[in-house]
N, C-alpha and C. Protein backbone atom coordinates (compact mmCIF):
# COMPACT_ATOMS: atom_id res chain seq x y z
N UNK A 1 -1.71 1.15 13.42
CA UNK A 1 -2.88 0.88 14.23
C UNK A 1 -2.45 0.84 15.69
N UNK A 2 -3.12 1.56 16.58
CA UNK A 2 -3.00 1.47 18.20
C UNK A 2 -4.13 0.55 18.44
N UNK A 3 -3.37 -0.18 18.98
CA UNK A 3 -3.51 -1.31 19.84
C UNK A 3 -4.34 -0.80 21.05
N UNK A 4 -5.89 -1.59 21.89
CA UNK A 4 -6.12 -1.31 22.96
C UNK A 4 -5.55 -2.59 23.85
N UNK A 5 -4.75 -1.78 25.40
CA UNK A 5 -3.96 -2.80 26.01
C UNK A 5 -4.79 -3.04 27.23
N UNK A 6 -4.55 -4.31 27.25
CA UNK A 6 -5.34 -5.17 28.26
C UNK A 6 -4.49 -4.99 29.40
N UNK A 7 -4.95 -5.08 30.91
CA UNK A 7 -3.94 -5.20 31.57
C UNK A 7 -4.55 -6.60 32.46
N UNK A 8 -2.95 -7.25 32.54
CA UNK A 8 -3.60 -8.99 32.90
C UNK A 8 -3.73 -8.40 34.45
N UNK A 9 -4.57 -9.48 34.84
CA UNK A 9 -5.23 -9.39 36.35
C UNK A 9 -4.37 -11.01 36.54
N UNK A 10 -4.04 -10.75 37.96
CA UNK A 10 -3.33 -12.03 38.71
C UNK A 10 -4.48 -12.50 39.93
N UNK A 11 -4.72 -14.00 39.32
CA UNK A 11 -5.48 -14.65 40.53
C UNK A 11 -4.65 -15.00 41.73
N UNK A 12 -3.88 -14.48 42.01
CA UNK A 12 -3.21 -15.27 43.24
C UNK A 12 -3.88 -14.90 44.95
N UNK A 13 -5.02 -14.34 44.38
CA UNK A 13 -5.83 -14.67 46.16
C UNK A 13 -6.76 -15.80 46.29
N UNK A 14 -6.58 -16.04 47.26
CA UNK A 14 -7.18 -17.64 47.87
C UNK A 14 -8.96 -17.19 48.01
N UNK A 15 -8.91 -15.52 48.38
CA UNK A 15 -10.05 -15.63 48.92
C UNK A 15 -11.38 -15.37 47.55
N UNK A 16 -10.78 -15.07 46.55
CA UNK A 16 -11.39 -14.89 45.17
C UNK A 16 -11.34 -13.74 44.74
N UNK A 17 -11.44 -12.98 43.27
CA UNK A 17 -11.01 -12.02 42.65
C UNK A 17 -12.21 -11.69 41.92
N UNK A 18 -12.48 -10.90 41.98
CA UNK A 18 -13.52 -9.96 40.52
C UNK A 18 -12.73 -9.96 39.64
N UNK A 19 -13.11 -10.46 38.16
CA UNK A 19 -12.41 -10.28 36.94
C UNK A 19 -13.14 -9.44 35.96
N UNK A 20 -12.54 -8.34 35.96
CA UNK A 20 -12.89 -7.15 34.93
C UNK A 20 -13.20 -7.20 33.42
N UNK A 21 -13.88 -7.42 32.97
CA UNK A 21 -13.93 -7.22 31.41
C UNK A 21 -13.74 -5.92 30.56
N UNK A 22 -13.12 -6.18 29.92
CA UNK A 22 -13.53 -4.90 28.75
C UNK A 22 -13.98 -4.67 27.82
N UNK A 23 -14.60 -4.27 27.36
CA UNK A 23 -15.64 -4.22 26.13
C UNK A 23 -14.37 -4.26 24.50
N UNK A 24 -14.99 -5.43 23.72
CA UNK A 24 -13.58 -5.96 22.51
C UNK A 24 -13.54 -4.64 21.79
N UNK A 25 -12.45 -4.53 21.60
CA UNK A 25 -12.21 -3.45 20.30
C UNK A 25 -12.09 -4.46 19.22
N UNK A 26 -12.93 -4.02 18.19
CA UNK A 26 -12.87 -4.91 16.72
C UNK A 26 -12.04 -3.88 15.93
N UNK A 27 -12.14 -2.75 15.87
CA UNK A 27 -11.64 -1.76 14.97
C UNK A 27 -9.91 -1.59 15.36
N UNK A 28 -9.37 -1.44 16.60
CA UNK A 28 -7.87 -1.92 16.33
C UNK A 28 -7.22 -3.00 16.80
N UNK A 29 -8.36 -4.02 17.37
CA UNK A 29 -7.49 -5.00 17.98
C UNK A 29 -7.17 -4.82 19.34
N UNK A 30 -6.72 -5.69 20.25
CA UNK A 30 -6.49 -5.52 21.52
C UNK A 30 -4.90 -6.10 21.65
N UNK A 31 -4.27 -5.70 22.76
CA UNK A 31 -2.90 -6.90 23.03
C UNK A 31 -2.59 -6.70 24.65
N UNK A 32 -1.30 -7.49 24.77
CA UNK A 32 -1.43 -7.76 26.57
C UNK A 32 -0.20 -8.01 26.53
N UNK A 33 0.63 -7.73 27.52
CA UNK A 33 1.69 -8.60 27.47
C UNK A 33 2.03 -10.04 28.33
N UNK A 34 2.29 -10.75 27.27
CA UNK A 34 2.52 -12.41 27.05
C UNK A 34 3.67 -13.06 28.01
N UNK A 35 3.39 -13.84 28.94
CA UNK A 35 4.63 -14.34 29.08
C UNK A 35 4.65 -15.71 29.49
N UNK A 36 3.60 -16.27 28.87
CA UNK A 36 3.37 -17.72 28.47
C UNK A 36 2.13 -17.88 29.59
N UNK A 37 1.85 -17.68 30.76
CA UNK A 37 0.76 -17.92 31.68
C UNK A 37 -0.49 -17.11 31.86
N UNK A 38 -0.73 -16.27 30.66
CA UNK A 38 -1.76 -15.70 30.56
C UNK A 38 -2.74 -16.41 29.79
N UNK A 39 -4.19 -16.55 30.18
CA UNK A 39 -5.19 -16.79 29.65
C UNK A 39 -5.97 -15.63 28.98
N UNK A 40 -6.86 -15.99 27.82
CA UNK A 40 -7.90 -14.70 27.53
C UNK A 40 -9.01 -15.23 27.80
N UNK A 41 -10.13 -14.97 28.47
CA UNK A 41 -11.03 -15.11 28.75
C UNK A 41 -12.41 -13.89 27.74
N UNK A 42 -13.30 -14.42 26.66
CA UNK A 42 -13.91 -13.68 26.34
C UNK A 42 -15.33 -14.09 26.54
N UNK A 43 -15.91 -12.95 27.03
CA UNK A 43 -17.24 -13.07 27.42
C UNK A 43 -18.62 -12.69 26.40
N UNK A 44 -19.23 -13.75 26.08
CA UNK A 44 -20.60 -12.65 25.65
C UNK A 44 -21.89 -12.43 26.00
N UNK A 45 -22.86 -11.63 25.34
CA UNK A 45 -23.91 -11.97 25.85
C UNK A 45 -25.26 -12.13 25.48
N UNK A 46 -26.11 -11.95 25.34
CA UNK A 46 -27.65 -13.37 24.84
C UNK A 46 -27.53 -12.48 23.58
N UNK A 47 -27.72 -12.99 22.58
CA UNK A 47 -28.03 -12.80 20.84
C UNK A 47 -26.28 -13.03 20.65
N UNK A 48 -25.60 -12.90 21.28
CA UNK A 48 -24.28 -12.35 20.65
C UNK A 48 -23.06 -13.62 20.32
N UNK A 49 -21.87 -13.08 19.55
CA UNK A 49 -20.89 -13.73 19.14
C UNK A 49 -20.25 -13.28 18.54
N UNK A 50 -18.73 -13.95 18.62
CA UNK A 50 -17.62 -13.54 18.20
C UNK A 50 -16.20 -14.08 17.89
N UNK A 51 -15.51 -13.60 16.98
CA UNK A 51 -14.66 -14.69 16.72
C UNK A 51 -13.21 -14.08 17.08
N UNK A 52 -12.49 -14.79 17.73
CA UNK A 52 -10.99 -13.92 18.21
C UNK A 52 -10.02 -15.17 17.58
N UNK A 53 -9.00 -14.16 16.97
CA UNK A 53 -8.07 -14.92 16.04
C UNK A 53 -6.66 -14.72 17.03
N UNK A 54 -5.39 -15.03 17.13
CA UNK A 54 -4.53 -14.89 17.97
C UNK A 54 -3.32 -15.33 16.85
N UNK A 55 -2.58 -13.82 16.10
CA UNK A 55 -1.25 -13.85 15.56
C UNK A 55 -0.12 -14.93 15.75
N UNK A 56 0.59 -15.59 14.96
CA UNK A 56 1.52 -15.93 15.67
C UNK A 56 3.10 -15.38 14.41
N UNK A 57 3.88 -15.33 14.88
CA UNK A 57 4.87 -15.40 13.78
C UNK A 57 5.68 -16.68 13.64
N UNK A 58 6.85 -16.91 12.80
CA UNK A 58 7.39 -17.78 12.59
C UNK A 58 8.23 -18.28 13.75
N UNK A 59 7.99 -19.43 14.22
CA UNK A 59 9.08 -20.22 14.89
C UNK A 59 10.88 -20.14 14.85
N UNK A 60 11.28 -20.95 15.55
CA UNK A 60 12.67 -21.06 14.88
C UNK A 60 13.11 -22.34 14.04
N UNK A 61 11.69 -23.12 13.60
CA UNK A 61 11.77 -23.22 12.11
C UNK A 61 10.79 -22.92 11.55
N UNK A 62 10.55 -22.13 11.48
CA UNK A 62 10.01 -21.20 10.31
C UNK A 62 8.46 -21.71 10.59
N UNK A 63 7.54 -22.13 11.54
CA UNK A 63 6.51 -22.62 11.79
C UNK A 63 5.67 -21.29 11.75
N UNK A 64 4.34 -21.00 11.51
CA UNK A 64 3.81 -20.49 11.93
C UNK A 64 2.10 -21.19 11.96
N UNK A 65 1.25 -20.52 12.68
CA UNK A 65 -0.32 -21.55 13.52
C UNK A 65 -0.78 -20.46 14.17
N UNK A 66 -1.47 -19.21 13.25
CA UNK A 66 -2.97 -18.76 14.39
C UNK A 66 -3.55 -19.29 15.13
N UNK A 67 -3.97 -18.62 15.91
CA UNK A 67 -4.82 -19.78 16.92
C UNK A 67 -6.42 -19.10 17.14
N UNK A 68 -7.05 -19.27 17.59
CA UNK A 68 -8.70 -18.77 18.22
C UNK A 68 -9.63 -19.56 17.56
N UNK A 69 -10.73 -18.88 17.92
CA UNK A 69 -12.50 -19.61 17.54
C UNK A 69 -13.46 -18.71 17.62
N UNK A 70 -14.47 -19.19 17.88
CA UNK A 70 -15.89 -18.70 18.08
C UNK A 70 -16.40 -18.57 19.25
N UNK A 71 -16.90 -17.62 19.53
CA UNK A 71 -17.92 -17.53 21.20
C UNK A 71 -18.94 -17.48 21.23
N UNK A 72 -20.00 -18.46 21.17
CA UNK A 72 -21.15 -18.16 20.56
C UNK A 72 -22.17 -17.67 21.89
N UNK A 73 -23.29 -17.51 21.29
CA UNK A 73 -24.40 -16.18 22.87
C UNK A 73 -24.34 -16.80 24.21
N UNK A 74 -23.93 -15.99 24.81
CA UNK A 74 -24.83 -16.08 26.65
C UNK A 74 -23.32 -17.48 27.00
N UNK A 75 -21.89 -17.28 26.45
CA UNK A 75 -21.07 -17.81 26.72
C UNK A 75 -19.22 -17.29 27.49
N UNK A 76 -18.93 -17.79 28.09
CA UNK A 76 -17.53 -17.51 28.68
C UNK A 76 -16.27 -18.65 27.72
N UNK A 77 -15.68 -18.35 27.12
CA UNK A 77 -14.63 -19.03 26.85
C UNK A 77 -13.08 -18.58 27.13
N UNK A 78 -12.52 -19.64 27.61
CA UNK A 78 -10.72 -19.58 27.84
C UNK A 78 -9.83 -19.94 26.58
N UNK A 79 -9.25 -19.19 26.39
CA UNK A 79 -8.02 -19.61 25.10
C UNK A 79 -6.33 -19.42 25.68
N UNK A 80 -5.71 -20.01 25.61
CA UNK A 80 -4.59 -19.83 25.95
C UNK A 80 -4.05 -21.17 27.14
N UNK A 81 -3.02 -20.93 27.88
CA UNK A 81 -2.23 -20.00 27.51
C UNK A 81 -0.97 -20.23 26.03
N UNK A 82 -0.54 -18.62 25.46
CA UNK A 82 0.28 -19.04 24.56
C UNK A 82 1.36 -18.75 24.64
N UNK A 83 2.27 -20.01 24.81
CA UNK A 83 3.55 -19.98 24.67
C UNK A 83 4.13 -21.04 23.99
N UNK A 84 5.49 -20.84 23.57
CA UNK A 84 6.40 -19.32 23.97
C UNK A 84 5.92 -18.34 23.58
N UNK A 85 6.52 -17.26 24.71
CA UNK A 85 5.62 -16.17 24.07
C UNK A 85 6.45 -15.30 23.13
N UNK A 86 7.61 -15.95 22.20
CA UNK A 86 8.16 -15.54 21.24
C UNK A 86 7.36 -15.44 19.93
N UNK A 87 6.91 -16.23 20.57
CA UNK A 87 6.00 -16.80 18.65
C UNK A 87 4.55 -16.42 18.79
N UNK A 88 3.94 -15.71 19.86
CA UNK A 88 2.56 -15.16 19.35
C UNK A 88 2.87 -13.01 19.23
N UNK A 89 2.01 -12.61 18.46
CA UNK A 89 2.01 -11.34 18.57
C UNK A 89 3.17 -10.40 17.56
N UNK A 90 3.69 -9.57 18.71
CA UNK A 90 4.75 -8.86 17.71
C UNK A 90 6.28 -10.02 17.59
N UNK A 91 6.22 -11.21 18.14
CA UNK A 91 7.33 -11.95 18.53
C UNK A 91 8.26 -11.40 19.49
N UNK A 92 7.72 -10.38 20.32
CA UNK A 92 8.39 -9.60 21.79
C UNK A 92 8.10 -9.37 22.60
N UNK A 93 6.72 -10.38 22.93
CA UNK A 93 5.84 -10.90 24.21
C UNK A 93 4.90 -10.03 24.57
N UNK A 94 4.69 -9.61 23.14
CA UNK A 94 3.36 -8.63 22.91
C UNK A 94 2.15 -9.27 22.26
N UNK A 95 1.05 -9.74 22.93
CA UNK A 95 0.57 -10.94 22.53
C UNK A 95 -0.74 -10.24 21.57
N UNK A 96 -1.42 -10.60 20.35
CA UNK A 96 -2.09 -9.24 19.80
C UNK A 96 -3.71 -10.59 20.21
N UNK A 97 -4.86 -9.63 19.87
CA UNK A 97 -6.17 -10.24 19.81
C UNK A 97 -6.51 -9.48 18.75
N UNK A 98 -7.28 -10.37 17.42
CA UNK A 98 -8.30 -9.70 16.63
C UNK A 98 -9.48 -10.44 16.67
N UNK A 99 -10.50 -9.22 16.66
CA UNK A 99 -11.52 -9.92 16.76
C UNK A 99 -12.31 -9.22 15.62
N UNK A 100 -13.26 -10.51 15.10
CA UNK A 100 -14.21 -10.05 13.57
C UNK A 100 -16.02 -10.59 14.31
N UNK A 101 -16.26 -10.59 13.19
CA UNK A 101 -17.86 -11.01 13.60
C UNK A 101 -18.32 -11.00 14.61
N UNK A 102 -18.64 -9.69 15.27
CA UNK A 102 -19.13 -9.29 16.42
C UNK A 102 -20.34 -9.02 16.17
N UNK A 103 -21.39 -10.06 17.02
CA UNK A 103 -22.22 -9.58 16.73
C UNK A 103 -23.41 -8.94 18.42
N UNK A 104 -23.54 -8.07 18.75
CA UNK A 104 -24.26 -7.43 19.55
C UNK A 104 -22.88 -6.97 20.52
N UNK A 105 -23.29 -7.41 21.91
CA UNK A 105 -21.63 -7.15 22.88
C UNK A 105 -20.83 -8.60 23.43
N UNK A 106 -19.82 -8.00 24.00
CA UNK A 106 -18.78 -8.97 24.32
C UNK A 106 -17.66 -8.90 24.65
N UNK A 107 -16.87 -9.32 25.31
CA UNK A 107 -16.08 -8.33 26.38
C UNK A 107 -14.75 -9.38 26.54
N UNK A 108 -13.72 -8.90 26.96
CA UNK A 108 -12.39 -9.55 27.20
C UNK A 108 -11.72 -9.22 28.44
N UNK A 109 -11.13 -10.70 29.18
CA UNK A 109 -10.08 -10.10 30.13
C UNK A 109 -9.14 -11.28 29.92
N UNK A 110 -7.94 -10.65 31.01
CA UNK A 110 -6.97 -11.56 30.45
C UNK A 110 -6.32 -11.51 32.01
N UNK A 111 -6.02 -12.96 32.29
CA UNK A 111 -5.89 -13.26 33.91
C UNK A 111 -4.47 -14.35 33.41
N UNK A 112 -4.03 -14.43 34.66
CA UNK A 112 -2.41 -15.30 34.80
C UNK A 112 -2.80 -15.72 36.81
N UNK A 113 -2.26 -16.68 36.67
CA UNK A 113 -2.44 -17.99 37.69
C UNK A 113 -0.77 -18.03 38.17
């Protein structure tokens, strides 16, 4: 499966930033690369919702803990950030997003501070 890649946007202007969305891929998933100070920000909009799950693999003891939720209509939610970013994704700071129960549109970006 190819992956659609996010590319993180950096807030570091004082004077304020437009933050881009992209419309979710449900069919392969999205990813970004991770390096513990990235947020995902997913957006939706009136009728709509969606649920984004966030991989993790095993720890170095053997831990493992998906992470995500629900976005329910006419909402903005923040998840993250996840670190280390050993332990989400491919475990090589390839951070993955799946998303299921989409229902109408809804959109993703992914910003670092």
């Amino acid at each position: 499966m190819a992956r659609t890649v996010l590319t993180v946007q950096n807030l570091a202007a004082k004077a304020g930033v437009a933050i881009a969305f992209a419309a979710i891929d449900t069919l392969n998933g999205m990813q970004y690369r991770n390096t513990g100070r990235e947020v995902v920000l997913v957006q939706t909009g009136t009728g709509s919702a969606v649920t984004l799950n966030v991989p993790s693999v095993a720890d170095p003891f053997n831990r493992t803990g998906d992470l995500g939720g629900t976005v329910g209509a006419s909402a903005v939610q923040a998840f993250g950030p996840f670190s280390p970013a050993s332990i989400w994704g491919d475990g090589a700071a390839n951070a993955f997003l799946t998303f299921s129960a989409l229902a109408s549109t809804a959109s993703v970006a992914v910003i670092s501070v």
